[in-house]
N, C-alpha and C. Protein backbone atom coordinates (compact mmCIF):
# COMPACT_ATOMS: atom_id res chain seq x y z
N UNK A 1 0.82 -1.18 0.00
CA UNK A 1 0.00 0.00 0.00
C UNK A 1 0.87 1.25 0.00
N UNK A 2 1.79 1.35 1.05
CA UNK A 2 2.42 2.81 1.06
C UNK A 2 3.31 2.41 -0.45
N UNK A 3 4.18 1.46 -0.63
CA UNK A 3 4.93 2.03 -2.08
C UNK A 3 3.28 2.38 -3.19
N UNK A 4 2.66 1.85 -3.34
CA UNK A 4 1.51 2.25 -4.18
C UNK A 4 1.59 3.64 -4.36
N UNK A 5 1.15 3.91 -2.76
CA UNK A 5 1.05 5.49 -2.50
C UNK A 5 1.94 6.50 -3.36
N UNK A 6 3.56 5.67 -2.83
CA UNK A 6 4.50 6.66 -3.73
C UNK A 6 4.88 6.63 -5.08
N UNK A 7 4.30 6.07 -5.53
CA UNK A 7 4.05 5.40 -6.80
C UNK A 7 3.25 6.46 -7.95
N UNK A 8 2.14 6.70 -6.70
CA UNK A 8 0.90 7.70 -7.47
C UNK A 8 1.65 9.03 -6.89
N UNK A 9 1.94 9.51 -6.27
CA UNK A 9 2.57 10.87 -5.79
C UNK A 9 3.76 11.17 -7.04
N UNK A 10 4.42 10.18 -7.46
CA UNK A 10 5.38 10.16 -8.22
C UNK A 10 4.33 10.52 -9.53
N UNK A 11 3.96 9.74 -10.27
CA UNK A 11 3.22 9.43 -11.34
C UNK A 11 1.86 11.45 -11.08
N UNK A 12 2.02 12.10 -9.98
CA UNK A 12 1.21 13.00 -10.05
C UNK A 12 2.01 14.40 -10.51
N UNK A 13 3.44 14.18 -9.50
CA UNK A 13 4.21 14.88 -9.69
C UNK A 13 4.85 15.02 -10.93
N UNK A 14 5.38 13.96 -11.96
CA UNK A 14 5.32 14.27 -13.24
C UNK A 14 4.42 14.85 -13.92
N UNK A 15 3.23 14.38 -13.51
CA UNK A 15 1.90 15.11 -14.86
C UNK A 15 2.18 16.68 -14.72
N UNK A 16 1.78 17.07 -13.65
CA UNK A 16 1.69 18.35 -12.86
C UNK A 16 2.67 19.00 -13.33
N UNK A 17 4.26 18.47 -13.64
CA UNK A 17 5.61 18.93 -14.40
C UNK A 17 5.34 18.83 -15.74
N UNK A 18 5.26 18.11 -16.60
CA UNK A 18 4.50 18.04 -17.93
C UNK A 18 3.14 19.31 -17.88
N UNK A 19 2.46 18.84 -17.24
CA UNK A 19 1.20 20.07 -17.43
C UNK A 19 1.86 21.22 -17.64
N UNK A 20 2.70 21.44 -16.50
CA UNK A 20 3.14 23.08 -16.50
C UNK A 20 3.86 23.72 -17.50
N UNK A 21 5.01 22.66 -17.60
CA UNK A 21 5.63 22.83 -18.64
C UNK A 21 4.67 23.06 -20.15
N UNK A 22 4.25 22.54 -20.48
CA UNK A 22 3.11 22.80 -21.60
C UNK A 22 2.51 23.98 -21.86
N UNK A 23 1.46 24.38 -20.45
CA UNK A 23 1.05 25.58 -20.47
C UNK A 23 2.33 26.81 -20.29
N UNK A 24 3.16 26.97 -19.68
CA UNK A 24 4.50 28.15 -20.18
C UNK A 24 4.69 27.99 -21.38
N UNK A 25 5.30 26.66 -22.62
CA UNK A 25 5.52 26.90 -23.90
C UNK A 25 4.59 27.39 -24.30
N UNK A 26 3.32 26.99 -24.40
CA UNK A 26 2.10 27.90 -24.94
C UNK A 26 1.73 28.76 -24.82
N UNK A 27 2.06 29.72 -23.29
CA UNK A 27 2.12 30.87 -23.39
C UNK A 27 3.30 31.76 -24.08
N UNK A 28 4.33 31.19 -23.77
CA UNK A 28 6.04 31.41 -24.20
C UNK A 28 5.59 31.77 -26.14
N UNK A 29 4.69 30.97 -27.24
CA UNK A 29 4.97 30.94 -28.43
C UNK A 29 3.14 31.94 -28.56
N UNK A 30 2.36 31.80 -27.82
CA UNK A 30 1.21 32.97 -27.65
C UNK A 30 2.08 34.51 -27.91
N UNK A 31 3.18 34.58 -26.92
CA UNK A 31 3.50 35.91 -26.73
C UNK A 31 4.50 36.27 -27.87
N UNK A 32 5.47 35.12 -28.21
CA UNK A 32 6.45 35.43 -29.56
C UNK A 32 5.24 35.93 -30.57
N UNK A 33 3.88 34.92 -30.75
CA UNK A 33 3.58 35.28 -32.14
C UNK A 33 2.94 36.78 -31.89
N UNK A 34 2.37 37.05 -30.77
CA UNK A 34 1.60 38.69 -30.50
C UNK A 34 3.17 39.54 -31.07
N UNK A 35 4.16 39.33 -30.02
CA UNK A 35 5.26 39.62 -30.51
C UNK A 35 5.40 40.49 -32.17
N UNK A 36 5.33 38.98 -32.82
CA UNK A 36 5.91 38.99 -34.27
C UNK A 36 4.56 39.80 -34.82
N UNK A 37 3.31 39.55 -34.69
CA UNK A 37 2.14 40.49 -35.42
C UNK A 37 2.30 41.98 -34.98
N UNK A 38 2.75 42.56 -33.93
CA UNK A 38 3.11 43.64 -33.78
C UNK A 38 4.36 44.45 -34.21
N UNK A 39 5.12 43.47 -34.52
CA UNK A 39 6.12 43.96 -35.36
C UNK A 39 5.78 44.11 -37.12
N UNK A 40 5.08 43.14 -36.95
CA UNK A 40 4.50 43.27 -38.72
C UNK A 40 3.55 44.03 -38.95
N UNK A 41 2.83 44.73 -37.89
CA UNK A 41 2.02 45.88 -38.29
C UNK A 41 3.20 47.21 -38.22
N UNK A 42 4.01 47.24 -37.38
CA UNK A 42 4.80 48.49 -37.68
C UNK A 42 5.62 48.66 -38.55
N UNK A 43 6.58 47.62 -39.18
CA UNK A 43 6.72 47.39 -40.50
C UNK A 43 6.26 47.82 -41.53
N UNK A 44 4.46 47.36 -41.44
CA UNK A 44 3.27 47.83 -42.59
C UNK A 44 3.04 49.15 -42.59
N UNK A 45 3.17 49.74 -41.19
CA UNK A 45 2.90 51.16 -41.12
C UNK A 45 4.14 51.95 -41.78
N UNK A 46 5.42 51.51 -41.82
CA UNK A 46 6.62 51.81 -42.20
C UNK A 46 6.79 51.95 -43.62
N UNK A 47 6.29 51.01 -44.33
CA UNK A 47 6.43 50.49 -45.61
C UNK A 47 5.07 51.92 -46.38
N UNK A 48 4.17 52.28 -45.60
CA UNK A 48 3.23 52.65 -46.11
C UNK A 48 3.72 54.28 -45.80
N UNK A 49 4.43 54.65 -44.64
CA UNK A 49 5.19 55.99 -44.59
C UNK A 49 5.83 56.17 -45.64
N UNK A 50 6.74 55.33 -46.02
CA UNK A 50 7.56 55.19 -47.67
C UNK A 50 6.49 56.09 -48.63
N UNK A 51 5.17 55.96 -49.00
CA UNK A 51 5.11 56.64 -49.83
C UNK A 51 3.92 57.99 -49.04
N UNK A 52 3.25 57.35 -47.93
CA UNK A 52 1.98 58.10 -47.59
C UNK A 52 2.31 59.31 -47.24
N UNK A 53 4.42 59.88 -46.93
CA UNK A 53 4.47 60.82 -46.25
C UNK A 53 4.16 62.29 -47.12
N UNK A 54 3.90 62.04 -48.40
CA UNK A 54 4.01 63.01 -49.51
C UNK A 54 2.37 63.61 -49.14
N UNK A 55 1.43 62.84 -48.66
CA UNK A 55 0.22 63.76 -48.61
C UNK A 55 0.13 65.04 -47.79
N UNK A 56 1.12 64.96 -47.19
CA UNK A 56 1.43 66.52 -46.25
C UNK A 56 2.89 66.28 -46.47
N UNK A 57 3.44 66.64 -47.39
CA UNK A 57 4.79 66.90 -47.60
C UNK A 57 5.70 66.67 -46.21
N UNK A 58 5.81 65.74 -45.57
CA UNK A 58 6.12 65.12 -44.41
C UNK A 58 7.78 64.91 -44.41
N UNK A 59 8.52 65.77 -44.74
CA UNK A 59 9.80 65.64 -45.24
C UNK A 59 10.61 64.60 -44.32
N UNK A 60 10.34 64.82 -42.80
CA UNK A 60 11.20 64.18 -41.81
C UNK A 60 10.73 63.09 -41.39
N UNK A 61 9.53 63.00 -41.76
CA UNK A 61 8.40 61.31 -41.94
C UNK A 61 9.57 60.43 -43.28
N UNK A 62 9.49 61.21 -43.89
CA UNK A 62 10.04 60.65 -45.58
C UNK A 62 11.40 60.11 -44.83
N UNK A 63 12.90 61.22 -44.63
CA UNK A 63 13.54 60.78 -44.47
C UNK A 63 13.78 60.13 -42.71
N UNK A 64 13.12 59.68 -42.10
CA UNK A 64 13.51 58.71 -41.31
C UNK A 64 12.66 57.12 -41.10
N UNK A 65 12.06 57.26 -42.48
CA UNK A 65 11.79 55.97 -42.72
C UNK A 65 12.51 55.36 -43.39
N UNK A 66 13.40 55.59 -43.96
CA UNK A 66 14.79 54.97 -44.87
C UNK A 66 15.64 55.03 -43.90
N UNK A 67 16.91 54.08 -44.19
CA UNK A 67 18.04 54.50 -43.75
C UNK A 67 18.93 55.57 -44.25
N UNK A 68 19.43 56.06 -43.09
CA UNK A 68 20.26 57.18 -43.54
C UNK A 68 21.65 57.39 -43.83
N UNK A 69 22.14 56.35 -44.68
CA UNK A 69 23.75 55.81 -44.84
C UNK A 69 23.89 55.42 -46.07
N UNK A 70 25.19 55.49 -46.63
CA UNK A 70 25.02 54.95 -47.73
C UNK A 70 24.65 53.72 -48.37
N UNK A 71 24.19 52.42 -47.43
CA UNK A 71 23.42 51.48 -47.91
C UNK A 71 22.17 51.72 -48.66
N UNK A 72 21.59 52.79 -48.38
CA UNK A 72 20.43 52.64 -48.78
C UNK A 72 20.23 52.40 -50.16
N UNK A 73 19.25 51.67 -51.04
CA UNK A 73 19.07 51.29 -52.21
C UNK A 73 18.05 51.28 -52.44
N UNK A 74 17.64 52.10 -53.98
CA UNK A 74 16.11 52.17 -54.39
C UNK A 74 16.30 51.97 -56.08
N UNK A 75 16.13 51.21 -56.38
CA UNK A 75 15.88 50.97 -58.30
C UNK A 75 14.29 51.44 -58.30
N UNK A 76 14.18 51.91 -59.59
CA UNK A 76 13.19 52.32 -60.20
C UNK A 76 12.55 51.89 -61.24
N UNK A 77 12.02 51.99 -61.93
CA UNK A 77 11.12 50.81 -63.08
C UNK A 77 12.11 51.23 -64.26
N UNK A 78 12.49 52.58 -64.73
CA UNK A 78 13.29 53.02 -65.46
C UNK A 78 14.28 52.92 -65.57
N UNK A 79 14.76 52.27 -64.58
CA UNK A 79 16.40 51.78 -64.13
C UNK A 79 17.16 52.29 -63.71
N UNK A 80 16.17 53.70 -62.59
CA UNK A 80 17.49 54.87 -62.39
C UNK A 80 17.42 53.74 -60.53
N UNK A 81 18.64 53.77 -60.83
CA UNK A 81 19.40 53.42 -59.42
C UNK A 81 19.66 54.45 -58.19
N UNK A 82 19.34 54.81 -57.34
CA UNK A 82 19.88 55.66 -56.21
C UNK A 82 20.23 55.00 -55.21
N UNK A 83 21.28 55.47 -54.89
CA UNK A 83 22.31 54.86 -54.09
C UNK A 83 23.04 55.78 -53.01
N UNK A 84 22.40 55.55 -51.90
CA UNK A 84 22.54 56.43 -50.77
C UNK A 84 21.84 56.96 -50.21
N UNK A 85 22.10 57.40 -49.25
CA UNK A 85 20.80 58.43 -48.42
C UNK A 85 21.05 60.01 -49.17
N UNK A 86 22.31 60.33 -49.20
CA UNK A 86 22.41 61.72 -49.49
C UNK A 86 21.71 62.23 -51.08
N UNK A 87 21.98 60.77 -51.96
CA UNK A 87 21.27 60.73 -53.21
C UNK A 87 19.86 60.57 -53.22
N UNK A 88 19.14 60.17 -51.97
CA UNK A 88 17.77 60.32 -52.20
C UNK A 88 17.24 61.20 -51.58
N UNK A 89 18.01 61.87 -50.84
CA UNK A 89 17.31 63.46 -50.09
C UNK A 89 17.78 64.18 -51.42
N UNK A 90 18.69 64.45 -52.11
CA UNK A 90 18.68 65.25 -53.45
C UNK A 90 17.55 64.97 -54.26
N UNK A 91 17.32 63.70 -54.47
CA UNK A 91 16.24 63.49 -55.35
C UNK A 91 14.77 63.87 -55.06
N UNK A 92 14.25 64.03 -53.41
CA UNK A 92 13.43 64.25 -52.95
C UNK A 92 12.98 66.08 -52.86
N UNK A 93 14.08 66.73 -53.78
CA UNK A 93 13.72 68.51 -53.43
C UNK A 93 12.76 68.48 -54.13
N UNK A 94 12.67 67.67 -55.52
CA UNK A 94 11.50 67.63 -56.36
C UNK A 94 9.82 67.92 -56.08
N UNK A 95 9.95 67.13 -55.12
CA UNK A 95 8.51 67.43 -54.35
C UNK A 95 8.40 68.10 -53.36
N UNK A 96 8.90 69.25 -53.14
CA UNK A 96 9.02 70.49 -52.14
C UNK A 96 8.37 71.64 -53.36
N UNK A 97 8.66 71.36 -54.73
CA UNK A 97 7.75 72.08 -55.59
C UNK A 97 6.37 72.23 -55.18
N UNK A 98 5.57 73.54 -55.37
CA UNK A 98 4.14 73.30 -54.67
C UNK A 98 3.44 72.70 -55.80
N UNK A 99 3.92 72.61 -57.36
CA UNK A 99 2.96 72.25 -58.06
C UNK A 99 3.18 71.00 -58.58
N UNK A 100 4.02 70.15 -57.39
CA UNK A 100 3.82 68.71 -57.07
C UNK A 100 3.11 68.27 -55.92
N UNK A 101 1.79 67.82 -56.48
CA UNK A 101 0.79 67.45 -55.19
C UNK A 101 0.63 65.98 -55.00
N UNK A 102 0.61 65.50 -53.92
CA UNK A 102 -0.26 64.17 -53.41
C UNK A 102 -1.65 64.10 -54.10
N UNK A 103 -2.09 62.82 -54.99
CA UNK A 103 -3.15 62.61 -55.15
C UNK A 103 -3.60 61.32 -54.27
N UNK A 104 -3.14 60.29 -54.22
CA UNK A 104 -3.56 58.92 -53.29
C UNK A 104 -2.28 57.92 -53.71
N UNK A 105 -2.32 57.03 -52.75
CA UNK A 105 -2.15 55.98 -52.86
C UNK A 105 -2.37 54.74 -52.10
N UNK A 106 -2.27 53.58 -52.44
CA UNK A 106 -2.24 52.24 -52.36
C UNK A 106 -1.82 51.29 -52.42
N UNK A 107 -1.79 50.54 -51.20
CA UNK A 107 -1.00 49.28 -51.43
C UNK A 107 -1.64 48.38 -51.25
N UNK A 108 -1.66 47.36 -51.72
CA UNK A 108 -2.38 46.14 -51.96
C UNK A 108 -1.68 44.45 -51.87
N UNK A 109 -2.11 43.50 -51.24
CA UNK A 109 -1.20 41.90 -52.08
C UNK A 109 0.18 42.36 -51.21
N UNK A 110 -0.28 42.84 -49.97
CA UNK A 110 1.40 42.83 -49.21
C UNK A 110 1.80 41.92 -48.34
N UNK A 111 2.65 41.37 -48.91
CA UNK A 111 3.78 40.55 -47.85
C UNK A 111 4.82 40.50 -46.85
N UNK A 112 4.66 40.49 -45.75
CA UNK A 112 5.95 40.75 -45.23
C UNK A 112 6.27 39.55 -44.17
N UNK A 113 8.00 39.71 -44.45
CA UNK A 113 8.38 38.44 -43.70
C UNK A 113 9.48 38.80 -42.72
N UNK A 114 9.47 38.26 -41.47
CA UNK A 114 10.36 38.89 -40.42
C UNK A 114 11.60 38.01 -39.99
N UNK A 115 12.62 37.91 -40.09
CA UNK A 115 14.06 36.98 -39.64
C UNK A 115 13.20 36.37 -38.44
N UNK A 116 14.41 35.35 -38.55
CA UNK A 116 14.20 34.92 -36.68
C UNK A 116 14.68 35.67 -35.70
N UNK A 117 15.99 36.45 -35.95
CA UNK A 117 16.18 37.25 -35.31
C UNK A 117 15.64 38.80 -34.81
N UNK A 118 14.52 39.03 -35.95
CA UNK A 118 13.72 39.76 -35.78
C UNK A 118 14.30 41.07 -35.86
N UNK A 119 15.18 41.39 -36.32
CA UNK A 119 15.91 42.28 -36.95
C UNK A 119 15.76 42.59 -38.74
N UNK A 120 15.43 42.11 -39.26
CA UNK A 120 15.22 42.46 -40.49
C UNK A 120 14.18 41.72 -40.81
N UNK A 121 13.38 42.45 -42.29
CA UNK A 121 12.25 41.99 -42.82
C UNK A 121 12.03 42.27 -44.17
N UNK A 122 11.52 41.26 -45.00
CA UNK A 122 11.54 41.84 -46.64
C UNK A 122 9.85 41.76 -46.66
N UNK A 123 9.92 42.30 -47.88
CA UNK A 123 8.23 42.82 -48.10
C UNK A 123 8.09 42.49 -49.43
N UNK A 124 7.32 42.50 -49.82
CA UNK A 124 6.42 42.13 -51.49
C UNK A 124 4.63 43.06 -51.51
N UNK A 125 4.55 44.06 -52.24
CA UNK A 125 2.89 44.41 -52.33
C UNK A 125 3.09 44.72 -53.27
N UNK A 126 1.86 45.19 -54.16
CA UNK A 126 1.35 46.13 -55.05
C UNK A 126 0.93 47.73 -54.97
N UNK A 127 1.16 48.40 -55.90
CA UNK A 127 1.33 50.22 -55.00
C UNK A 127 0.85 50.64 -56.46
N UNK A 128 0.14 51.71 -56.04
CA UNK A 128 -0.94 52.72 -57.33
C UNK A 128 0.21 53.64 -56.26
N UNK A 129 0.87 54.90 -57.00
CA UNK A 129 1.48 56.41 -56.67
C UNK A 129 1.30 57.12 -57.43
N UNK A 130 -0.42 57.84 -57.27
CA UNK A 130 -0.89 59.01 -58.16
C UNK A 130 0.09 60.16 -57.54
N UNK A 131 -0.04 61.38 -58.20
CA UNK A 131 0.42 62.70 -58.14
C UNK A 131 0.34 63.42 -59.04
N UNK A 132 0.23 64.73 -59.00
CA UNK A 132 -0.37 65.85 -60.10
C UNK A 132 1.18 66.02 -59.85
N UNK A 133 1.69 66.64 -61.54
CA UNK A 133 2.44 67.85 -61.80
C UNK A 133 2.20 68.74 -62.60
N UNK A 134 2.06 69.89 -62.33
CA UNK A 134 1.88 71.03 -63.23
C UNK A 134 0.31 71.27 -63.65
N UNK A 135 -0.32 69.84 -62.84
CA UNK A 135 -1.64 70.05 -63.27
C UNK A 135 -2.12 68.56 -63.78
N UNK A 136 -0.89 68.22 -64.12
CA UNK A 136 -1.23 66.37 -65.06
C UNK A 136 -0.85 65.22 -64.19
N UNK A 137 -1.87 64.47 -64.56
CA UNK A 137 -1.69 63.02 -63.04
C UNK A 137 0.12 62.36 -63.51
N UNK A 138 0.68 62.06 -62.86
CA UNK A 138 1.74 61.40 -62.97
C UNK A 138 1.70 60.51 -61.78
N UNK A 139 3.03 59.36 -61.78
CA UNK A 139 2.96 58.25 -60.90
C UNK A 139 3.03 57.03 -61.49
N UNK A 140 2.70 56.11 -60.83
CA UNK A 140 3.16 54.43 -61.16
C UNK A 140 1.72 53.87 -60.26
N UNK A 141 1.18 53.04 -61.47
CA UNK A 141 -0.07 52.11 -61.39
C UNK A 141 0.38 50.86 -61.47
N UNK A 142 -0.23 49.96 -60.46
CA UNK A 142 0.10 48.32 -60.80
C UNK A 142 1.51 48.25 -60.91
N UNK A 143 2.12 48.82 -59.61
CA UNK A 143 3.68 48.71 -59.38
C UNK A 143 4.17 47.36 -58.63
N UNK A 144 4.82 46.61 -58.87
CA UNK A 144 5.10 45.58 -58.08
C UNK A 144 6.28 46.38 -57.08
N UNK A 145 6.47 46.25 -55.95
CA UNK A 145 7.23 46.63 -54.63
C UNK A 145 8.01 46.06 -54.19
N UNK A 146 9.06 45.63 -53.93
CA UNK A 146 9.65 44.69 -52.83
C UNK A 146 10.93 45.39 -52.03
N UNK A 147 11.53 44.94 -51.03
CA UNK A 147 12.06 45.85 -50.08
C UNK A 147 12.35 45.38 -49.20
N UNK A 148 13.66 45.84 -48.52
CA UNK A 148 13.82 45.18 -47.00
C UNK A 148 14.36 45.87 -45.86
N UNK A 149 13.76 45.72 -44.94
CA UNK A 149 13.91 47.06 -43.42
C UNK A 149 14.94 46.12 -42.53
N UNK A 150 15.32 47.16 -42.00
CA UNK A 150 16.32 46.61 -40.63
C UNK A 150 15.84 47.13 -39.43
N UNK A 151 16.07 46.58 -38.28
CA UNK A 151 15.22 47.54 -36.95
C UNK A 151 16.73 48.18 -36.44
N UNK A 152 17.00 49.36 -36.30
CA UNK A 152 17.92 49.95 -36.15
C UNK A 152 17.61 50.57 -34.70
N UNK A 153 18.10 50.62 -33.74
CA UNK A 153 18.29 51.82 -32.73
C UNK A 153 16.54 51.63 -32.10
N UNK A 154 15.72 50.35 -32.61
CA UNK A 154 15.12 50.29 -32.02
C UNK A 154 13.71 50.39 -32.97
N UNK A 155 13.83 50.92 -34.29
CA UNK A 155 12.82 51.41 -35.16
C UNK A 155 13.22 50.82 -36.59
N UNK A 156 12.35 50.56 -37.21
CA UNK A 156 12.24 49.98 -38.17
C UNK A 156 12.61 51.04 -39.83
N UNK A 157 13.32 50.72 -40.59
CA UNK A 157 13.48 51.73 -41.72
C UNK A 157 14.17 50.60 -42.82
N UNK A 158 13.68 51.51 -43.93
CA UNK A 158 13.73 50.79 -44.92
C UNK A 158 15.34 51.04 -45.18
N UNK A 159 15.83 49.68 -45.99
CA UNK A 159 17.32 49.70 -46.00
C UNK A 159 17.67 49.55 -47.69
N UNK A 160 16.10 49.10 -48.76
CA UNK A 160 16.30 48.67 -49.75
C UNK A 160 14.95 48.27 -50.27
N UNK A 161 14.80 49.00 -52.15
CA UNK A 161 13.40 48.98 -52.20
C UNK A 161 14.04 48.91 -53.82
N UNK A 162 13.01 48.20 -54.62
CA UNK A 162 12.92 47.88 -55.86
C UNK A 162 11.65 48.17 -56.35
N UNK A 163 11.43 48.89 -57.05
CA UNK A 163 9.97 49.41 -58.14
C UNK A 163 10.00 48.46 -59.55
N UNK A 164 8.70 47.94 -59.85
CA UNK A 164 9.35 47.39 -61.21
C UNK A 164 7.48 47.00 -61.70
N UNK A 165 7.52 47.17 -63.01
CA UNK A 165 6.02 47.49 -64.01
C UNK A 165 6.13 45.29 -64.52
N UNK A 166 4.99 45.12 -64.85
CA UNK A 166 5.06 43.54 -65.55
C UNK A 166 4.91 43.68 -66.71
N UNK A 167 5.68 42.67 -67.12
CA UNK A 167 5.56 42.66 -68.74
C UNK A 167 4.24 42.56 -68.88
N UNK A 168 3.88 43.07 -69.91
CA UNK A 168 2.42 42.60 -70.91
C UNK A 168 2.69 41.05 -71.92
């Protein structure tokens, strides 16, 4: 009878260790994935500063959503390459013109994927970038996007972005 006893005390004390253990991993991979969805919404919000900052000419929205070093990399559908931060704040006086306006945009079909280390992330969407100049719509319709951020200093910025049209 008493070994019985310790038998079942034993056999309780494992479950009870198993149980617990179980419920912590499940909370432990609950909180990574809240974790990881909150990082992928600020990302999304990041990716969408990239172009949304032009509706109020948001200059310091614009440049501290990129990186600000010479890594930075942006191809264009046309094949103009910019390469650097200092080369895309030059390129950006353009729209300090007043009779370059924000009309809308959109992103659509977006992907984003986060390391394990959770330090970097690449992206894939679709992007409409209307804008008036001089009076006439200009921009890129049915743009394919792709791109990849680093979390730097704590914040997320884009480190590298590719624009590109589909064949017909």
């Amino acid at each position: 009878m008493k070994g019985y006893n310790n038998m079942e005390h034993s056999i309780r004390s494992v479950l009870l260790i198993l149980s617990s253990s179980l419920i912590i991993t499940a909370c432990e991979y609950q909180e990574k994935k809240i974790k990881k969805e909150v990082e992928i919404q600020e990302i999304s919000r990041v990716i969408d500063n990239a172009i949304g900052w032009f509706k109020t000419k948001d200059f310091e929205l614009s440049y501290n959503t990129f990186a600000q070093d010479s890594n930075l990399l942006e191809v264009h559908p046309d094949g103009e390459v910019v390469s650097g931060f200092e080369q895309f704040r030059k390129n950006s006086e353009i729209y300090k013109n007043p009779e370059f306006l924000y009309v809308r945009h959109e992103i659509w079909d977006q992907k984003i994927n986060l390391s394990e280390s959770g330090t970097t992330a690449w992206f894939f969407c679709m992007l409409n970038d209307i804008s008036t100049w001089k009076g006439k719509q200009v921009g890129w319709e049915n743009t394919r996007w792709t791109g990849t951020l680093e979390k730097r200093d704590g914040r997320w910025v884009i480190v590298q972005q590719h624009f590109s049209f589909a064949c017909e």
